[in-house]
N, C-alpha and C. Protein backbone atom coordinates (compact mmCIF):
# COMPACT_ATOMS: atom_id res chain seq x y z
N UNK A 1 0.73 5.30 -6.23
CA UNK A 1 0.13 6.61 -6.39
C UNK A 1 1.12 7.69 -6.00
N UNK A 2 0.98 8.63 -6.09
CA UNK A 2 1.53 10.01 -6.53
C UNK A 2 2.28 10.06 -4.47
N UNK A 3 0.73 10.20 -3.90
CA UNK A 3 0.82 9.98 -3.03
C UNK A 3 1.99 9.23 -1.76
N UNK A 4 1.42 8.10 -1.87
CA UNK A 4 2.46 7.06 -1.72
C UNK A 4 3.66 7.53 -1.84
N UNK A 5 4.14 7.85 -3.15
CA UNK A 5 5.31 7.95 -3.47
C UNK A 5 5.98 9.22 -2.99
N UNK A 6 5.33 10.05 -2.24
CA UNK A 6 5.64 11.24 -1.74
C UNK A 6 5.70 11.09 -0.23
N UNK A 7 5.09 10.29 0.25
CA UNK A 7 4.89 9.46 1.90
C UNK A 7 6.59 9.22 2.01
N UNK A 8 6.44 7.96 1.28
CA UNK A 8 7.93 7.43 0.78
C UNK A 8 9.29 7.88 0.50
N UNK A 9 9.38 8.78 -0.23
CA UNK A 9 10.32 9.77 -0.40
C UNK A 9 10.31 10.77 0.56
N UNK A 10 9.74 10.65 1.53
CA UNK A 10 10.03 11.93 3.06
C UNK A 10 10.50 11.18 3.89
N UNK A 11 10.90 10.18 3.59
CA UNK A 11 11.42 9.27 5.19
C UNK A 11 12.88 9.35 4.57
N UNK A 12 13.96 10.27 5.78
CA UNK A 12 15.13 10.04 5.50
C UNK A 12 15.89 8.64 5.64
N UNK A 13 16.63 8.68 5.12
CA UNK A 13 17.24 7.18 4.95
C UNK A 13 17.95 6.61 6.47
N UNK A 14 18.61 7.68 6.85
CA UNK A 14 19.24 7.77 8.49
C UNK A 14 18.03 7.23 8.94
N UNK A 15 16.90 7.46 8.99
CA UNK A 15 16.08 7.15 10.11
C UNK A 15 15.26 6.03 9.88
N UNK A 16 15.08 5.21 8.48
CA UNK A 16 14.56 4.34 8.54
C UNK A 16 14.42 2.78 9.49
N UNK A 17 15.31 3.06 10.05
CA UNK A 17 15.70 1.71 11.25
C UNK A 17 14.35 2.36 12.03
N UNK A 18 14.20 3.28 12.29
CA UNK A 18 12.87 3.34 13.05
C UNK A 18 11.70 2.95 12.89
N UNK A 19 11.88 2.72 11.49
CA UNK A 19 10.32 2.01 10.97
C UNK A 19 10.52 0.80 11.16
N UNK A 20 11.90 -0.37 11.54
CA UNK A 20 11.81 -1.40 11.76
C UNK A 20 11.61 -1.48 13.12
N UNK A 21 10.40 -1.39 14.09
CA UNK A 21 10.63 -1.65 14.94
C UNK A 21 11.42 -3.15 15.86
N UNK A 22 11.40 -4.34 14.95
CA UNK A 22 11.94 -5.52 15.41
C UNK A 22 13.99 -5.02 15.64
N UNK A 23 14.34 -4.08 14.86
CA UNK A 23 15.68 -3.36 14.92
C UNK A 23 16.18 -2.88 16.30
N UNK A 24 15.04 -1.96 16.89
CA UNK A 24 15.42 -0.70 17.80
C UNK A 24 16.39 -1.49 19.20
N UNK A 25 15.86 -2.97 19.17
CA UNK A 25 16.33 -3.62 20.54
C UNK A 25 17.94 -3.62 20.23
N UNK A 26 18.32 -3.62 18.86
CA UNK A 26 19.72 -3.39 19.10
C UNK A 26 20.62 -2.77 18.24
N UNK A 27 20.07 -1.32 18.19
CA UNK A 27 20.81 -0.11 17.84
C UNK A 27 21.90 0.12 18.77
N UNK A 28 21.33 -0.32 19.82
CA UNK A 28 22.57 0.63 20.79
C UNK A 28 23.62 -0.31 21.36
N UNK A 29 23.68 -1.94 20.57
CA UNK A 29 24.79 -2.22 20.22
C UNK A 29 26.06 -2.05 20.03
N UNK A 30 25.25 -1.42 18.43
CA UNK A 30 26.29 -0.94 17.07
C UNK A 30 27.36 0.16 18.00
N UNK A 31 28.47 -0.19 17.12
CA UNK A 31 29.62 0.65 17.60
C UNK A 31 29.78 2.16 17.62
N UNK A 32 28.91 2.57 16.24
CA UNK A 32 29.27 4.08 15.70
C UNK A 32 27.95 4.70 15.80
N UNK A 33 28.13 5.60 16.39
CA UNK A 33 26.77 5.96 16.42
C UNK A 33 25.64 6.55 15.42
N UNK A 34 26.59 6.81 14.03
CA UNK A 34 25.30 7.04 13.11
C UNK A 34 25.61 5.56 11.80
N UNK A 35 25.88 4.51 12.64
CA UNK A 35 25.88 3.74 11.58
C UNK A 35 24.80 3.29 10.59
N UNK A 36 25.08 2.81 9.78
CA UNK A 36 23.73 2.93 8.81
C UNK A 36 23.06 1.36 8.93
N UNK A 37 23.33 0.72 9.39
CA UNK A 37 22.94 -1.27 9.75
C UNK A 37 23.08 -1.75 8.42
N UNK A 38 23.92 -1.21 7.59
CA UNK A 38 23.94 -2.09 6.57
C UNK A 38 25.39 -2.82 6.21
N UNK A 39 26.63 -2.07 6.09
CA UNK A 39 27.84 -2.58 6.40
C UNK A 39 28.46 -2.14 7.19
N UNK A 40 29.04 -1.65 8.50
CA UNK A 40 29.46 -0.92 9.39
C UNK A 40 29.78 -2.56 10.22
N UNK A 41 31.10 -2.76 10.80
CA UNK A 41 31.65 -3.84 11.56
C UNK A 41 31.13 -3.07 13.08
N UNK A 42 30.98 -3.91 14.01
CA UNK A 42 30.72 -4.02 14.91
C UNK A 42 28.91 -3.85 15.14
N UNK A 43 28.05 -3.59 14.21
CA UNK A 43 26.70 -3.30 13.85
C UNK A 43 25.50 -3.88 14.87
N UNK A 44 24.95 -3.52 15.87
CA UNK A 44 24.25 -4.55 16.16
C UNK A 44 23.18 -5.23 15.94
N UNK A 45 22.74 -4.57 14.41
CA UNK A 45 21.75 -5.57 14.02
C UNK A 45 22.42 -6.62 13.13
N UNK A 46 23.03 -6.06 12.46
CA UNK A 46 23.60 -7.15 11.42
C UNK A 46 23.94 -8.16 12.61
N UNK A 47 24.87 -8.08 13.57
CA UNK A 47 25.10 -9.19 14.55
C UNK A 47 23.96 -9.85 14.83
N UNK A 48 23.17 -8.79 15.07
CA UNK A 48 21.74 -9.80 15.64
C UNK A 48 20.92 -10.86 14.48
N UNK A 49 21.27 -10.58 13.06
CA UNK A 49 20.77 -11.29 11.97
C UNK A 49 21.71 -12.39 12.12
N UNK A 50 23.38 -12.29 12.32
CA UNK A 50 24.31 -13.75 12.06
C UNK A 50 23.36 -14.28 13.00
N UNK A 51 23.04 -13.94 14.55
CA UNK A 51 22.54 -14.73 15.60
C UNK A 51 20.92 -15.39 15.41
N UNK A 52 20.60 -15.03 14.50
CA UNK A 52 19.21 -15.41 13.90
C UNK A 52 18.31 -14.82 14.76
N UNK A 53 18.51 -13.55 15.08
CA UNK A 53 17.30 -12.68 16.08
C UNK A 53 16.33 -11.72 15.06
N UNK A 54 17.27 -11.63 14.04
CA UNK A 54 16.05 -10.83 12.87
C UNK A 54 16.57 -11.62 11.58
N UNK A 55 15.05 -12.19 10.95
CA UNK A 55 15.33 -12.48 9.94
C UNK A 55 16.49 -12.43 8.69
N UNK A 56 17.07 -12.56 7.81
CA UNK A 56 17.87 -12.06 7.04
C UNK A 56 17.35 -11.21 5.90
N UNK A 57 15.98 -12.02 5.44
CA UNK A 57 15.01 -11.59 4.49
C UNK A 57 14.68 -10.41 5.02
N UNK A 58 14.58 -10.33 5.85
CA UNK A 58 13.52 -8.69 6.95
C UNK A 58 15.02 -7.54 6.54
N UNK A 59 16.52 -7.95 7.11
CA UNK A 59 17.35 -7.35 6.99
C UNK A 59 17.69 -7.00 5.72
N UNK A 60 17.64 -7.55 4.51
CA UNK A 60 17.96 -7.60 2.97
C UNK A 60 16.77 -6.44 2.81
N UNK A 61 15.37 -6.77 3.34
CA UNK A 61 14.65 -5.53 2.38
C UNK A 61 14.65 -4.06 3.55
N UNK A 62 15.22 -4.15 4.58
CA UNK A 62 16.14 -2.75 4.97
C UNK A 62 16.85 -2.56 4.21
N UNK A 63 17.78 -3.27 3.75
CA UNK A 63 19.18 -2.39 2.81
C UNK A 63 18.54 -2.29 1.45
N UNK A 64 17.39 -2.60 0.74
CA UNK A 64 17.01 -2.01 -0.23
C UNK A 64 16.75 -1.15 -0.35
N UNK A 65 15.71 -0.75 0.93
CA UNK A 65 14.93 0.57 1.19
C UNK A 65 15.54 1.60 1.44
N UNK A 66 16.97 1.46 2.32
CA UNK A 66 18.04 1.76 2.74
C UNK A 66 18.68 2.62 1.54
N UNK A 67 18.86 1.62 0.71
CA UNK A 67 19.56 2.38 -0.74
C UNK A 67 18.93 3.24 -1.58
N UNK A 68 17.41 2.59 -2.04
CA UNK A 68 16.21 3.42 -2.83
C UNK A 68 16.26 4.96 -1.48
N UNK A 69 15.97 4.85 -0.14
CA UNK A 69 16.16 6.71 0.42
C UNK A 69 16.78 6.98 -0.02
N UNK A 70 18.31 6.33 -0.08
CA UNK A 70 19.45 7.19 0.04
C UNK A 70 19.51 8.16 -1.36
N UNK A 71 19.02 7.46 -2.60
CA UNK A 71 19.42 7.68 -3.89
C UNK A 71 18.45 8.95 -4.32
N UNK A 72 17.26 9.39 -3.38
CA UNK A 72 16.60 10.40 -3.48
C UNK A 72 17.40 11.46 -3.78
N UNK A 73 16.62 12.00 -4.63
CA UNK A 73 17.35 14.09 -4.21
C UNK A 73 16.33 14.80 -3.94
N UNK A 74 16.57 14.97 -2.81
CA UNK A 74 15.66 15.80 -2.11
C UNK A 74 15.77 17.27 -2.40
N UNK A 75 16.70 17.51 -3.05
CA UNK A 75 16.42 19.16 -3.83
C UNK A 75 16.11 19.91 -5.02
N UNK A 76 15.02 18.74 -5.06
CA UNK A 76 14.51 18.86 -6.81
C UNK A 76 13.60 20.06 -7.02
């Protein structure tokens, strides 16, 4: 719905790690501080996925969602 899709499209992409709450335990890991958890070396979720602390599947549909924010234009 119209709706939905307007819910959806207001969540900046930067901030979506917040909606993962299983994530937040290790943001403050990651090396850089506005890294995005999707390719950034030293990352601490991605680390925490090699270590099998978050799913991979859970991590894969972050970087979808990840990409679908990013690709918004928010100045339509």
């Amino acid at each position: 719905t119209a709706v939905n899709t307007e819910l959806y499209c207001s969540i900046d992409h930067k901030e979506l790690y917040t909606l993962f709450p299983d994530f937040l335990d290790f943001t403050c890991d990651c090396r850089y501080s506005d890294c995005t958890h999707t390719k950034e070396t030293d990352c601490g979720i991605t680390k925490a996925v090699e270590n099998g602390r978050i799913s991979k599947e859970r991590h894969e549909s972050y970087e979808k969602l990840y990409l679908e924010l990013k690709s918004v234009d928010r100045y339509k």
